[in-house]
Protein backbone atom coordinates (compact mmCIF):
# COMPACT_ATOMS: atom_id res chain seq x y z
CA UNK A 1 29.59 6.46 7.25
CA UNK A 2 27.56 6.61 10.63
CA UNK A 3 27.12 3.33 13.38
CA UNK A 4 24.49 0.45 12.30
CA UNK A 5 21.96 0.78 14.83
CA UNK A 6 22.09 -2.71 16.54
CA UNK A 7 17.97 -3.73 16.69
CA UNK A 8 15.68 -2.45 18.86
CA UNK A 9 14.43 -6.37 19.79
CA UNK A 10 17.92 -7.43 20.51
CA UNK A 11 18.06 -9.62 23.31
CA UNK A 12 20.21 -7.96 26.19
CA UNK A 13 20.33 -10.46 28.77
CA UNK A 14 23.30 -11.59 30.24
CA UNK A 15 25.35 -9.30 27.56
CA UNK A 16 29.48 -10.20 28.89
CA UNK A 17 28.20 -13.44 28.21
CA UNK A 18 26.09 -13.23 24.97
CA UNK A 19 29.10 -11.23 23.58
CA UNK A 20 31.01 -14.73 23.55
CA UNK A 21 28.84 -16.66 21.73
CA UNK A 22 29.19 -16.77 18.02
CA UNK A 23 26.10 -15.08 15.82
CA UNK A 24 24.60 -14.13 19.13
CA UNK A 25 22.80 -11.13 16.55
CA UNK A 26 20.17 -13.58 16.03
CA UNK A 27 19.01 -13.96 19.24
CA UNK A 28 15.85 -11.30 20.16
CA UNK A 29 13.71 -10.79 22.98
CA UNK A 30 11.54 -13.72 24.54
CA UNK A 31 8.31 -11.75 23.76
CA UNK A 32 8.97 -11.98 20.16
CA UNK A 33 8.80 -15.69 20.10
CA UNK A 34 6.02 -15.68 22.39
CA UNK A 35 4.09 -14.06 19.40
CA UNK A 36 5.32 -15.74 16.65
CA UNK A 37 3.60 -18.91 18.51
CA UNK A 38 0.79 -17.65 19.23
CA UNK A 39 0.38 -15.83 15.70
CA UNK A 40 1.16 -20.02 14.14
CA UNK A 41 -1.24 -21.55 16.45
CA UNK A 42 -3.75 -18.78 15.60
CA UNK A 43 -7.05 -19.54 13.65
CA UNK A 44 -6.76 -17.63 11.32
CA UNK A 45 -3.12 -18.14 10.66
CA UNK A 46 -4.30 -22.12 10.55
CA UNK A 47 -6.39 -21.03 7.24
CA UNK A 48 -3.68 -19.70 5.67
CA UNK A 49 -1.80 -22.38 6.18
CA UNK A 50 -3.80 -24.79 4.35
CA UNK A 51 -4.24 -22.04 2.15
CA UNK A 52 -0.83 -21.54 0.92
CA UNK A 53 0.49 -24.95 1.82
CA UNK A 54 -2.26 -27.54 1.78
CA UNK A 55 -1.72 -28.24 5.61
CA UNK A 56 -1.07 -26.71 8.89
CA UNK A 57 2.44 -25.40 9.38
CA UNK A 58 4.82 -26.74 11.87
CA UNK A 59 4.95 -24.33 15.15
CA UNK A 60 7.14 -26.55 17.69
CA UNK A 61 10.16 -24.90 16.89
CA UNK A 62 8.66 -21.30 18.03
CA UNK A 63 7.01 -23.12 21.48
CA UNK A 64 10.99 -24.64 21.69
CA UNK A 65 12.84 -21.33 21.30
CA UNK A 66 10.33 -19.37 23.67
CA UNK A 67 11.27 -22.16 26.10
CA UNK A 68 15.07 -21.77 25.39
CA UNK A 69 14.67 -18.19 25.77
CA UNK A 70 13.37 -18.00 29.26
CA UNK A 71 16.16 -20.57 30.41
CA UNK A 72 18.60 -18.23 28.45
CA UNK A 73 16.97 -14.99 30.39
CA UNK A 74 16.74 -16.41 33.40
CA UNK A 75 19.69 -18.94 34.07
CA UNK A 76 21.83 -17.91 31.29
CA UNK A 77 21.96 -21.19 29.93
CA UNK A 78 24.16 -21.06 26.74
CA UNK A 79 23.17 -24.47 25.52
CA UNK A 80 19.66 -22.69 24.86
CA UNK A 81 20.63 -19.50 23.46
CA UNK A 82 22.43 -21.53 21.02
CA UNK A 83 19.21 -24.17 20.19
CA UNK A 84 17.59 -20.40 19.46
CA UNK A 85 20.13 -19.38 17.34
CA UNK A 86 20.38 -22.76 15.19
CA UNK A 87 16.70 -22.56 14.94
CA UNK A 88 17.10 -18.55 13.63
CA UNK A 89 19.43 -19.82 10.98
CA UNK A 90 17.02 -22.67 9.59
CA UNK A 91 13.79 -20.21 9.28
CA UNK A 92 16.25 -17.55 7.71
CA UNK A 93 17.68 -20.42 5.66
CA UNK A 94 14.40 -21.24 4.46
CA UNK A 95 13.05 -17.30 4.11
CA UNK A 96 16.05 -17.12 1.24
CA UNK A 97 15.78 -19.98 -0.37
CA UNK A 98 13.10 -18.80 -3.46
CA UNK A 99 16.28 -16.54 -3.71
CA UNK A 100 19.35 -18.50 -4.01
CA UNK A 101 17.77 -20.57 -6.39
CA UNK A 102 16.51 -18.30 -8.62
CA UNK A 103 17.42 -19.16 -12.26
CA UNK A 104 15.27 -16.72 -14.03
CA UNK A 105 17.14 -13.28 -12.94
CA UNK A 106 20.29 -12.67 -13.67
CA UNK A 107 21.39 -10.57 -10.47
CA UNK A 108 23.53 -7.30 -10.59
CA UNK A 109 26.61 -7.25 -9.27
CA UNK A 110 26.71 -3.27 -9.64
CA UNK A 111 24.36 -0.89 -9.96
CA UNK A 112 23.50 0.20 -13.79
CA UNK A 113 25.52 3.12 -14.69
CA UNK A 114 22.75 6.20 -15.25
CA UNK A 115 21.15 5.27 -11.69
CA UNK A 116 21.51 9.41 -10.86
CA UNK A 117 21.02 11.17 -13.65
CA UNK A 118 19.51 13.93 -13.63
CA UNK A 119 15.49 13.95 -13.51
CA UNK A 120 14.11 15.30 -16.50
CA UNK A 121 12.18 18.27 -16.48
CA UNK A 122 8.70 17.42 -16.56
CA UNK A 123 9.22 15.34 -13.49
CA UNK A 124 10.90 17.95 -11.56
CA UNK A 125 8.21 20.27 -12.08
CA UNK A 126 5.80 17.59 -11.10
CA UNK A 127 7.67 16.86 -7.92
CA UNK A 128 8.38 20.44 -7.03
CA UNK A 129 4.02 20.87 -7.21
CA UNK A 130 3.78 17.21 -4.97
CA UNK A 131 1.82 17.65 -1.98
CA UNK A 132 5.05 16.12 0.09
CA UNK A 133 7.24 18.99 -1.68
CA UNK A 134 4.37 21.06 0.02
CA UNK A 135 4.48 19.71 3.48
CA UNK A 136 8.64 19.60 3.63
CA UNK A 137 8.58 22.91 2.65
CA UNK A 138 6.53 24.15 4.71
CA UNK A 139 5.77 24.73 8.30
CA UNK A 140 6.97 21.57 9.89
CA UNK A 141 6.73 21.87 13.32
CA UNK A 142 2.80 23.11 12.53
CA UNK A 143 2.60 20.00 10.58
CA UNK A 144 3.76 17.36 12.93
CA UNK A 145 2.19 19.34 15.68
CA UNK A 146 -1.19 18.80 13.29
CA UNK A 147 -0.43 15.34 12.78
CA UNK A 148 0.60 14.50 16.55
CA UNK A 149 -3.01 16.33 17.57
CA UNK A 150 -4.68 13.49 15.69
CA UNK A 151 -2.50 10.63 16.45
CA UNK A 152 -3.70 11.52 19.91
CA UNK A 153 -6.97 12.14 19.51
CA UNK A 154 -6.87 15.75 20.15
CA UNK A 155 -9.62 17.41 18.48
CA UNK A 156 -9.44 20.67 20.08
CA UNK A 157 -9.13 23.55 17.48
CA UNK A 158 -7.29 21.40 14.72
CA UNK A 159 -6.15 22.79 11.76
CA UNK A 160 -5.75 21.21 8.14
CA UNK A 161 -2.13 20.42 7.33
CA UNK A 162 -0.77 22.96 4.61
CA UNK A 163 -0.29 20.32 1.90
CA UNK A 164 -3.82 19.27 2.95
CA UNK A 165 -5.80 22.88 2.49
CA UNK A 166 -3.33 22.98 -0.79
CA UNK A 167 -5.04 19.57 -2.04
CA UNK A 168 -8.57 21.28 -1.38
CA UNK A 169 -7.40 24.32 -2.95
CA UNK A 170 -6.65 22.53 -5.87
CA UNK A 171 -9.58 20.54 -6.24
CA UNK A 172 -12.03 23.52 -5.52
CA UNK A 173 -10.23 25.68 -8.63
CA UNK A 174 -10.35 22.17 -10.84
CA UNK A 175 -13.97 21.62 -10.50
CA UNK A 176 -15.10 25.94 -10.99
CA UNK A 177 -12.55 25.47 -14.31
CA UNK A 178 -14.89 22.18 -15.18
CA UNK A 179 -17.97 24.38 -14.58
CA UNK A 180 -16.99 27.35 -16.45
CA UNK A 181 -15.85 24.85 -19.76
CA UNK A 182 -18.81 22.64 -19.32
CA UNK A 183 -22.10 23.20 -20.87
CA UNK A 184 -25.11 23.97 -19.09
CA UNK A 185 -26.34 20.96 -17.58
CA UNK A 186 -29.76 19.76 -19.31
CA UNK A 187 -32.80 18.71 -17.24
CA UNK A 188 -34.55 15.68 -17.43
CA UNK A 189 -37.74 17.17 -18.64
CA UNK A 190 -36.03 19.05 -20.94
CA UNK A 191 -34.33 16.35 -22.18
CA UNK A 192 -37.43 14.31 -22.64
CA UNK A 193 -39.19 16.97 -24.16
CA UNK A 194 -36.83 17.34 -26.85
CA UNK A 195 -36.81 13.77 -27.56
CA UNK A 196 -40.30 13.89 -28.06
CA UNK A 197 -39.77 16.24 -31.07
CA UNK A 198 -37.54 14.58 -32.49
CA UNK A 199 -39.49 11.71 -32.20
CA UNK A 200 -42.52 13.23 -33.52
CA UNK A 201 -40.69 14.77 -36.57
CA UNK A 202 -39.06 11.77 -37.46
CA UNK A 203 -42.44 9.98 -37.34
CA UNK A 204 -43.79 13.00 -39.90
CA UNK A 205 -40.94 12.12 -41.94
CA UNK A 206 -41.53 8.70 -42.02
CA UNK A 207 -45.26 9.31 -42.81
CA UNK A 208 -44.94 12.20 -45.79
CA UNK A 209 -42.10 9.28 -47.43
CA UNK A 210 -44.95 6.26 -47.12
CA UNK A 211 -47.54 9.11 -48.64
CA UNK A 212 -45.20 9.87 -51.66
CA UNK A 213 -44.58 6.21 -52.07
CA UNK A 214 -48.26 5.16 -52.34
CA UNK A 215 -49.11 8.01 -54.48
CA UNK A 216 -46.02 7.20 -56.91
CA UNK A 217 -47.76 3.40 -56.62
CA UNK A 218 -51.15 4.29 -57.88
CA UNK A 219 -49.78 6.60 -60.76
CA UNK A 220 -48.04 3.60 -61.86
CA UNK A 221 -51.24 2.04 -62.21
CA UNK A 222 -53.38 4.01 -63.85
């Protein structure tokens, strides 16, 4: 089993003594709570606040631990890194909470025992035909290269990805097949034109039956 990677917003300040203080993990980087304060004091964080809660959410707590982390990066005040941490622990605490008390799921404790069977065979065809079976298979380093190109804006003498000229490919043949089992498509004078007949036979029709009708009437009569 390979090394956790320890997170890349770790705070790394003053590390011999941030190794000595307990559930120092939970500490990050002063820019992070600098954002998290500004994202709760934002406008439009303010209207989903009331949105979701009815009223403005409490954002102290980030202003405090920005605070405590610039006397903990600065003077390596340990009374602050652990304010941070306490605060860490009540947000995470509170993050949880819809699950701990969940009394509707009953939670696993083991996975069920077909979790790897085998795929059947339908779906391994389907996944061997994927357009991501397509790219891994393919010409990687012309892929990312591709995809790097325009990430960066380069638009000099780009070329489609392969599992992107395979989607086109596919689409293209899909749409001749439609043509060739599709009927000719009808024009709308054409169409109108033969809805007139049938229009005018039906009225013929309708005439020749009132004819026979009145003549059967006036027999009856006479």
């Amino acid at each position: 089993m390979g090394d956790i990677e320890e997170p890349t917003n770790l705070n790394k300040s003053h590390i011999e003594i941030l190794h000595t203080i307990p559930e120092s993990w939970m500490l990050r980087e002063c820019e992070d709570y600098k954002k998290e304060m500004k994202s709760c004091y934002a406008f439009k964080s303010r209207f989903y606040q009331f949105y979701v809660h009815g009223k403005a959410s409490e954002c102290s707590h980030w202003e405090q631990s920005f605070d405590d982390c610039k006397e903990w990066s600065r003077n390596a005040d340990v009374e602050a890194a652990k304010r941070i941490i306490a605060n860490e622990k009540i947000r995470i605490k509170e993050r949880l909470k819809g699950h701990y008390e969940n009394n509707v799921w009953e939670k696993r404790t083991a996975p069920p025992e077909d979790w790897d069977v085998p795929l059947p065979d339908w779906l391994l065809k389907r996944q061997k035909e994927s357009n991501l079976h397509t790219y891994f298979d393919g010409d990687k380093e012309e892929n990312e290269r591709v995809i790097n190109d325009i990430v960066n804006g380069n638009q000099t003498e780009q070329k489609l990805p392969q599992f992107q000229q395979r989607q086109i490919e596919q689409e293209t043949s899909s749409q001749e097949a439609n043509k060739e089992t599709s009927p000719p498509p009808v024009s709308n004078a054409v169409a109108v034109k033969d809805s007139d007949k049938e229009m005018e036979l039906l009225l013929k029709q309708i005439s020749s039956s009132d004819s026979k009708k009145e003549s059967e009437r006036r027999c009856s009569i006479m």
